[in-house]
Protein backbone atom coordinates (compact mmCIF):
# COMPACT_ATOMS: atom_id res chain seq x y z
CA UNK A 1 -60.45 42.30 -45.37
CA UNK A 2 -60.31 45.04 -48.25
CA UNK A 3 -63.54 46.92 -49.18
CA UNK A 4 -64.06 48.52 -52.15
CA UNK A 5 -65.71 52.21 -51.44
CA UNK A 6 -68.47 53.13 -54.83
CA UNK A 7 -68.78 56.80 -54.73
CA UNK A 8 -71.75 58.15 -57.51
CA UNK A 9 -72.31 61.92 -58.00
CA UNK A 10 -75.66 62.56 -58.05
CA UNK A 11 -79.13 64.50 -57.46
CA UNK A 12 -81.21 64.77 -54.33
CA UNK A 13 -83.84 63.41 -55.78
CA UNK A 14 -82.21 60.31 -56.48
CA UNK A 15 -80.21 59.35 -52.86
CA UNK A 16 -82.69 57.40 -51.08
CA UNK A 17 -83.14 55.59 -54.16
CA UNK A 18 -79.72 54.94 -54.84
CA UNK A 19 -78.95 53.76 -51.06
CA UNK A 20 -81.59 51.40 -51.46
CA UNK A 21 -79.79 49.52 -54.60
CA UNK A 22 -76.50 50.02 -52.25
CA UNK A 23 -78.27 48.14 -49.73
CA UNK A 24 -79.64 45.06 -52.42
CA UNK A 25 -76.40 44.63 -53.25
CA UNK A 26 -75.14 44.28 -49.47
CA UNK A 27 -73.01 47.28 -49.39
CA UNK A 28 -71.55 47.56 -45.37
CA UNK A 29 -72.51 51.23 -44.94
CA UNK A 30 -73.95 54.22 -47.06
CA UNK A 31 -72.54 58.01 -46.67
CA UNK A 32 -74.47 61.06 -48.05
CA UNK A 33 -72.36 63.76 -48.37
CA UNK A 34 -74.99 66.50 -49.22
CA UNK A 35 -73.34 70.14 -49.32
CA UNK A 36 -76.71 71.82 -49.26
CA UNK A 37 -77.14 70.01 -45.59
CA UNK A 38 -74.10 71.39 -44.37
CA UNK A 39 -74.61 75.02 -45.46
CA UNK A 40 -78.06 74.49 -43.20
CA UNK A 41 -76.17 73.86 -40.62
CA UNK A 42 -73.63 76.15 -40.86
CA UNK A 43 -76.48 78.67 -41.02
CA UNK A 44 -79.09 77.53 -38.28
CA UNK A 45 -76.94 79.26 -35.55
CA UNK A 46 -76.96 75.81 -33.64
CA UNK A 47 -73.62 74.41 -34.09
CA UNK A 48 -70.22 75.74 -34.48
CA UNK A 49 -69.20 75.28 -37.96
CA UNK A 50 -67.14 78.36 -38.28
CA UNK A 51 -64.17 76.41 -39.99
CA UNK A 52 -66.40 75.58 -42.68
CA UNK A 53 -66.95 77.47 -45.70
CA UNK A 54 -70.31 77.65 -47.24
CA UNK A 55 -70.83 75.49 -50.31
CA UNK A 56 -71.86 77.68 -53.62
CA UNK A 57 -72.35 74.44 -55.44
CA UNK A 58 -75.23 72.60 -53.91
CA UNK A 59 -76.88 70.68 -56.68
CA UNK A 60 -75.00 67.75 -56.96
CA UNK A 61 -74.89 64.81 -53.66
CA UNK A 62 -72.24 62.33 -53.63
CA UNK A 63 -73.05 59.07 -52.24
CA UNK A 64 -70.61 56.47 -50.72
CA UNK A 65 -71.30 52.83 -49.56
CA UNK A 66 -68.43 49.64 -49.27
CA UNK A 67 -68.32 46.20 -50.55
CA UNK A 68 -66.33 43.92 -49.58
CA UNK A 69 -63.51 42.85 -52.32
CA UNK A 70 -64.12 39.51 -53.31
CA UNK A 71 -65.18 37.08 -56.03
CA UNK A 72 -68.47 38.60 -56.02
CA UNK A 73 -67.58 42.52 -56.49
CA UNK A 74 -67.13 42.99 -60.00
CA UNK A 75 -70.22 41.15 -60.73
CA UNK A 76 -72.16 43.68 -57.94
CA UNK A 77 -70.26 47.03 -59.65
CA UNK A 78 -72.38 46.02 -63.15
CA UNK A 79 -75.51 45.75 -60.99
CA UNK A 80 -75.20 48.86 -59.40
CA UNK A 81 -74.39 50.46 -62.85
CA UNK A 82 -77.40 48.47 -64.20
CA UNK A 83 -80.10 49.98 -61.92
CA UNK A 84 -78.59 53.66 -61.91
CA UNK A 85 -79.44 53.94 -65.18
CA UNK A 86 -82.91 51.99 -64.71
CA UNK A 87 -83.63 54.75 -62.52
CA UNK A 88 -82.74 57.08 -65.44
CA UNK A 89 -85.37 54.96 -67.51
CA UNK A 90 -87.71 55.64 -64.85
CA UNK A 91 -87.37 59.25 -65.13
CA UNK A 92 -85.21 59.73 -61.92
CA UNK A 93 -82.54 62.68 -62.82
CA UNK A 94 -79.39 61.28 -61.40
CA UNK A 95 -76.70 63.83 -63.14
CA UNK A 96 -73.74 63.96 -62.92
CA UNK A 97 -74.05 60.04 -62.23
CA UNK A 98 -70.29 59.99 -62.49
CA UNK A 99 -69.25 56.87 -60.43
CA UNK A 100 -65.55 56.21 -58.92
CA UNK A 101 -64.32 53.36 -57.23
CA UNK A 102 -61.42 53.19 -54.97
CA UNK A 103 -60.15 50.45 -52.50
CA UNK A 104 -59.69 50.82 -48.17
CA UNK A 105 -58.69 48.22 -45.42
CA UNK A 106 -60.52 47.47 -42.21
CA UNK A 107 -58.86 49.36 -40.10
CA UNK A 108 -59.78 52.67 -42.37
CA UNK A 109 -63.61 52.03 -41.90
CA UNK A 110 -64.13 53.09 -38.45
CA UNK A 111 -61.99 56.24 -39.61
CA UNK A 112 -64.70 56.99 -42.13
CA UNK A 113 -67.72 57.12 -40.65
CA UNK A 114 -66.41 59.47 -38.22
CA UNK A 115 -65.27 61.68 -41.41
CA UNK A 116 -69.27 62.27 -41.85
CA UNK A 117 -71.37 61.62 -38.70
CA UNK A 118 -71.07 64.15 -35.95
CA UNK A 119 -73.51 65.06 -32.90
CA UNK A 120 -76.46 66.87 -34.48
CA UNK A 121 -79.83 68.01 -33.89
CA UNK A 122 -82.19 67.41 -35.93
CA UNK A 123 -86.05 68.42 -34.04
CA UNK A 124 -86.73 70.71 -31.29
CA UNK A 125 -85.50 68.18 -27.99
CA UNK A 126 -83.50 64.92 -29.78
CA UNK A 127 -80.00 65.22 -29.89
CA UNK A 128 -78.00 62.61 -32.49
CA UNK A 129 -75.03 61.58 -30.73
CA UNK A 130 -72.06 59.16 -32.15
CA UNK A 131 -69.73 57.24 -29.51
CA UNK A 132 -66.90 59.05 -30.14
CA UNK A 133 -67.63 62.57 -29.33
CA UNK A 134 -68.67 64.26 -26.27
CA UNK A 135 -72.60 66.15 -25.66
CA UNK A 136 -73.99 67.53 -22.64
CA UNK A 137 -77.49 67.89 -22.99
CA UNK A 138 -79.04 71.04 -22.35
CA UNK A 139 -82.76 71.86 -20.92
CA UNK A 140 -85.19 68.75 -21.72
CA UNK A 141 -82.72 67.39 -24.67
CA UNK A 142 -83.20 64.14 -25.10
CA UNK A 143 -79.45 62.71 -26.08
CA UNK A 144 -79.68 59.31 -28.59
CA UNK A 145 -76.10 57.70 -29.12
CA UNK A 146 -76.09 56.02 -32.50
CA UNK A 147 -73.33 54.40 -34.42
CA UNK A 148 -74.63 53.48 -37.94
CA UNK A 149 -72.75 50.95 -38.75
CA UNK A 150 -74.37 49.00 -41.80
CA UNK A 151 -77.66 50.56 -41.63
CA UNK A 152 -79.42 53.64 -43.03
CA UNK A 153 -80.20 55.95 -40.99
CA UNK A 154 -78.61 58.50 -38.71
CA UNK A 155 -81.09 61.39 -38.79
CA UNK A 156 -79.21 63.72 -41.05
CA UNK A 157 -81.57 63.29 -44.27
CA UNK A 158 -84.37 65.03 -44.68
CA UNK A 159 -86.73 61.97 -44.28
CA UNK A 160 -85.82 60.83 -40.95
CA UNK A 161 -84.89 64.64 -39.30
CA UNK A 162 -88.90 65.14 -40.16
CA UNK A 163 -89.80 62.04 -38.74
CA UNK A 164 -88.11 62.73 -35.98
CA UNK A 165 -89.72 66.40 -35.65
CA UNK A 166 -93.41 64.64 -36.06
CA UNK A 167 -92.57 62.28 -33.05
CA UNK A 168 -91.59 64.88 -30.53
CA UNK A 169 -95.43 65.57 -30.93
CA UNK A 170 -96.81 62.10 -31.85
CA UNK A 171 -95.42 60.34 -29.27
CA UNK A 172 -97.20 59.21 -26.16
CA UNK A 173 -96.14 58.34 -22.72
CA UNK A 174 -97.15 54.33 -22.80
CA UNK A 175 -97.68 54.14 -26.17
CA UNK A 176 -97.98 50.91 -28.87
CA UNK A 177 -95.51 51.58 -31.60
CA UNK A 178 -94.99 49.93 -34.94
CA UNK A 179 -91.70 51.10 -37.13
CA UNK A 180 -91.82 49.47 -40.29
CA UNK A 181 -88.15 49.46 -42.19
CA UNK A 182 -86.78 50.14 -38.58
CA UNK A 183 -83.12 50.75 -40.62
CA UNK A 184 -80.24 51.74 -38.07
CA UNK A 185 -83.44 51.47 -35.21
CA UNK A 186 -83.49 55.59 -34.89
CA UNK A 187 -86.90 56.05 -34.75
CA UNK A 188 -87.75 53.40 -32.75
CA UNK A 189 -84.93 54.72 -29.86
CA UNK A 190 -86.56 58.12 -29.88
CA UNK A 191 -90.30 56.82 -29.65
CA UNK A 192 -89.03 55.09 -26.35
CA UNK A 193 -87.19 57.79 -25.17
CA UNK A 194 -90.01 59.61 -25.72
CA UNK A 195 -92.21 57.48 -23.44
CA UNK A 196 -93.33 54.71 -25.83
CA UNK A 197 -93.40 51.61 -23.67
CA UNK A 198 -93.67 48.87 -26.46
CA UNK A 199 -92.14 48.57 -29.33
CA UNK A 200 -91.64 46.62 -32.33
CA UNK A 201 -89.19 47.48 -34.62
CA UNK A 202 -89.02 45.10 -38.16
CA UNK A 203 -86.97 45.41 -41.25
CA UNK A 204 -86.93 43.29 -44.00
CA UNK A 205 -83.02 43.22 -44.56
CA UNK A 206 -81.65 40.97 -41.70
CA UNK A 207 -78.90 42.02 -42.10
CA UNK A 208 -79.41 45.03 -40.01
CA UNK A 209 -80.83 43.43 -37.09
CA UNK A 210 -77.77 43.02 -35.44
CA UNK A 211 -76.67 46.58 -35.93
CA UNK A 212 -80.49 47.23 -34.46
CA UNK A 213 -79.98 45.25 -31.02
CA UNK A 214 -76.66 46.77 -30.96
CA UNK A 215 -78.30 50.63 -31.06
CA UNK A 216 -81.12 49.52 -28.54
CA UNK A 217 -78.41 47.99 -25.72
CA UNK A 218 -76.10 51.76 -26.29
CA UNK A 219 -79.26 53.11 -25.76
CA UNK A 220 -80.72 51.33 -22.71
CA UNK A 221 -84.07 50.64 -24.47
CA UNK A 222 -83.84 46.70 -25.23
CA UNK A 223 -86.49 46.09 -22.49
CA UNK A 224 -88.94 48.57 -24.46
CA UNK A 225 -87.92 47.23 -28.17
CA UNK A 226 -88.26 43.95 -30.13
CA UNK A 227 -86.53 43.24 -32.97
CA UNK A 228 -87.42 41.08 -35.87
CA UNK A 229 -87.43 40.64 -39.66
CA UNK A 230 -90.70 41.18 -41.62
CA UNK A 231 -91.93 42.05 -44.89
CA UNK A 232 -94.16 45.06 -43.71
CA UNK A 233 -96.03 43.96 -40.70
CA UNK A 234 -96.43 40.80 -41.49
CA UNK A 235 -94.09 39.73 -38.34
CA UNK A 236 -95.54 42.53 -35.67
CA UNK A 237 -98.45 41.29 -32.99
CA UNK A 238 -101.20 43.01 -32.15
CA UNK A 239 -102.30 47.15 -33.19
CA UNK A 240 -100.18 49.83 -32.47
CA UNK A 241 -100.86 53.57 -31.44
CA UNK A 242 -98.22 54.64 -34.01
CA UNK A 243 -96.97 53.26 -37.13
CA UNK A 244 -93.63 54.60 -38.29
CA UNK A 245 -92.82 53.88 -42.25
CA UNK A 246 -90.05 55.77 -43.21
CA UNK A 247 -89.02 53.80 -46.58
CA UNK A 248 -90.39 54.31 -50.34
CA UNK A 249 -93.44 55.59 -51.81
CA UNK A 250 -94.21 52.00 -53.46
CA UNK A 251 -93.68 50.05 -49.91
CA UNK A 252 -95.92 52.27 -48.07
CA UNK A 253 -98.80 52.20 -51.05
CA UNK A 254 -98.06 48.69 -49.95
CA UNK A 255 -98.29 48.78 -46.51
CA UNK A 256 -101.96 50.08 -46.68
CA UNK A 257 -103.36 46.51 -47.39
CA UNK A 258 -102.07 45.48 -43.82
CA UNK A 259 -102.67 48.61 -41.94
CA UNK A 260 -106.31 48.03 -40.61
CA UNK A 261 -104.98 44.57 -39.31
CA UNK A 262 -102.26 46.76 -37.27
CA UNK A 263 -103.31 50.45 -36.31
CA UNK A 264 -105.74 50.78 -33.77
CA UNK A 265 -109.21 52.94 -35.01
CA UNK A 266 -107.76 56.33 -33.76
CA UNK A 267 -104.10 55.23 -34.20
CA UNK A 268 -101.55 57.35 -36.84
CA UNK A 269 -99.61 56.13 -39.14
CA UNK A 270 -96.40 58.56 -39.84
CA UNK A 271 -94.51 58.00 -43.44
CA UNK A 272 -91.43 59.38 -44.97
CA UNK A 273 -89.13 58.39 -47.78
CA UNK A 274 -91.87 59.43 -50.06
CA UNK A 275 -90.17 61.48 -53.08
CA UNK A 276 -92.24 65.08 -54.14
CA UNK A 277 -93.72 63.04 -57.69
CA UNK A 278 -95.01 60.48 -55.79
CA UNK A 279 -96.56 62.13 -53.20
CA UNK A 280 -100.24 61.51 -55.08
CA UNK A 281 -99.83 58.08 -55.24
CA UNK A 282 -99.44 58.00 -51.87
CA UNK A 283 -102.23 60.06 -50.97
CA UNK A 284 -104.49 58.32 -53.37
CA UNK A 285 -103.76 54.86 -51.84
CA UNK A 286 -104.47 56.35 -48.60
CA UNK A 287 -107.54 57.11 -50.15
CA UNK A 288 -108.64 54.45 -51.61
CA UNK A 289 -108.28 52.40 -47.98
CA UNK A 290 -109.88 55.33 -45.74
CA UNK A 291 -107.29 56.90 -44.78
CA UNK A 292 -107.06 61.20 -44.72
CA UNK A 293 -103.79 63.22 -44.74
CA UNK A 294 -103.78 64.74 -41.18
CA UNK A 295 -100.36 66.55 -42.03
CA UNK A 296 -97.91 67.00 -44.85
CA UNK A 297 -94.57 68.37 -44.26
CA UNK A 298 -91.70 68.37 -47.36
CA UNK A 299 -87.57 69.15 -47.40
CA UNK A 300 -85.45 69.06 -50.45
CA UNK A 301 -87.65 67.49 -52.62
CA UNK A 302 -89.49 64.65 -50.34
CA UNK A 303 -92.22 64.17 -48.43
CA UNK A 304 -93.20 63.33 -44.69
CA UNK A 305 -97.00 62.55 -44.80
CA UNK A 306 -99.57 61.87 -41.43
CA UNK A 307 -102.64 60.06 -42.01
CA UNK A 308 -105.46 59.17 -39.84
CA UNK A 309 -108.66 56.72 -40.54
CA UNK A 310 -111.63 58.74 -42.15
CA UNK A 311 -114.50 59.00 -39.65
């Protein structure tokens, strides 16, 4: 089969936004190449990047994902044009927004990813691993192996690295955990390698599931994980400890109508995905269903937001 790679110049601001419509249309995979990321690396002193000159230019993102070439693509390329500039009507910035197409065959995919997704680490003990390299972990690192496949989510963007720094202290030995938009599953492999003991771990694209069971089995954590589709937590059983939502401001102002049903009456709920001009509407939603900002962290221009139910 012959994919068709979409590559779009654009904003920060904008990427999680523009992965989503990727992932509407179906697209098998979405790469962020953010040079801003990579000078932070180059500069935290953790990893050797030596052979890799610092980016002046850090403004503009360019964003990758595949479709497959068929019948249906040029039908899906007007789509994606469509809602790039909807976001524009929105008031999303998206400059440049100069998109490129270009064609690759199977056997180039696998190549790809490994173009963009090395062994990185992101909080203070988790370690991102892919399958092809090598990683000895060091002290108390805790070493995840994760091949992203389809899904979003490797813990490279600034919404899941601060999730992923909030459950190194959220996370409790036997815990309940809910992660809602479970994507590639990341978040739901650290909580149980962090000591979370069961798991449920929904998205609403089905699509990824597979891609989820296949992350849990690398991992060794299938006995502490379930998988299933679910809009919100509609599909989850019981009340959790923890609820992860690491998706969009307007699904987690959504996601407050079902929390009480789902969160036990001391239990945290942990968001993400939530860009800086939205941050109030989250927080006034909260609000509005009795819930209190415990913390607030942001990164490049989004937000990762704790709340707890008001005594």
């Amino acid at each position: 089969m012959k994919w068709c790679e979409i590559s779009i110049q654009t904003t920060h601001e904008a990427t999680e936004l523009i992965a989503e419509i990727f992932n509407d249309l179906g697209a098998t995979g979405v790469v962020i190449e953010d040079p801003e990321l990579v000078n932070d690396y180059i500069t935290s002193g953790k990893w050797d990047y030596t052979d890799i000159p610092i980016a002046t230019e850090t403004e503009v993102v360019t964003e990758k994902a595949y479709l497959a070439v068929d019948g249906e693509l040029e039908g899906k390329l007007q789509t994606f044009k469509q809602e790039v500039k909807a976001l524009e009507g929105r008031g999303v910035s998206i400059a440049p927004g100069i998109i490129t197409t270009s064609e690759l065959a199977d056997e180039d995919w696998s190549d790809t990813w490994k173009q963009y997704f090395h062994t990185e680490k992101p909080g203070d003990r988790i370690v991102i691993k892919p399958s092809w390299e090598q990683y000895e972990p060091k002290d108390d690192e805790i070493v995840v192996e994760l091949d992203p496949g389809a899904a979003f989510g490797t813990g490279t963007h600034a919404t899941t690295s601060m999730c992923i720094c909030e459950l190194e202290k959220l996370v409790q030995p036997g815990m309940k955990v809910f992660d809602v938009g479970t994507g590639s599953g990341i978040l739901s492999i650290i909580a149980a390698k962090l000591g979370a003991k069961d798991i449920q771990a929904v998205d609403y694209d089905d699509s990824v599931l597979k891609i989820v069971q296949e992350n849990l089995e690398e991992n060794h954590v299938e006995n502490v994980i379930s998988v299933a589709q679910s809009d919100l937590m509609q599909n989850v059983h019981g009340k959790a400890n923890l609820v992860i939502a690491n998706i969009v401001a307007d699904i987690i102002i959504r996601l407050f109508d079902q929390l009480d049903e789902h969160l036990e009456e001391d239990g945290t709920l942990l968001t993400s995905g939530i860009i800086e001009d939205r941050i109030d509407d989250v927080i006034n939603a909260a609000t509005a269903h009795g819930y209190g900002v415990v913390k607030r962290m942001e990164n490049k221009g989004w937000a990762c937001i704790t709340f707890k139910k008001q005594a």
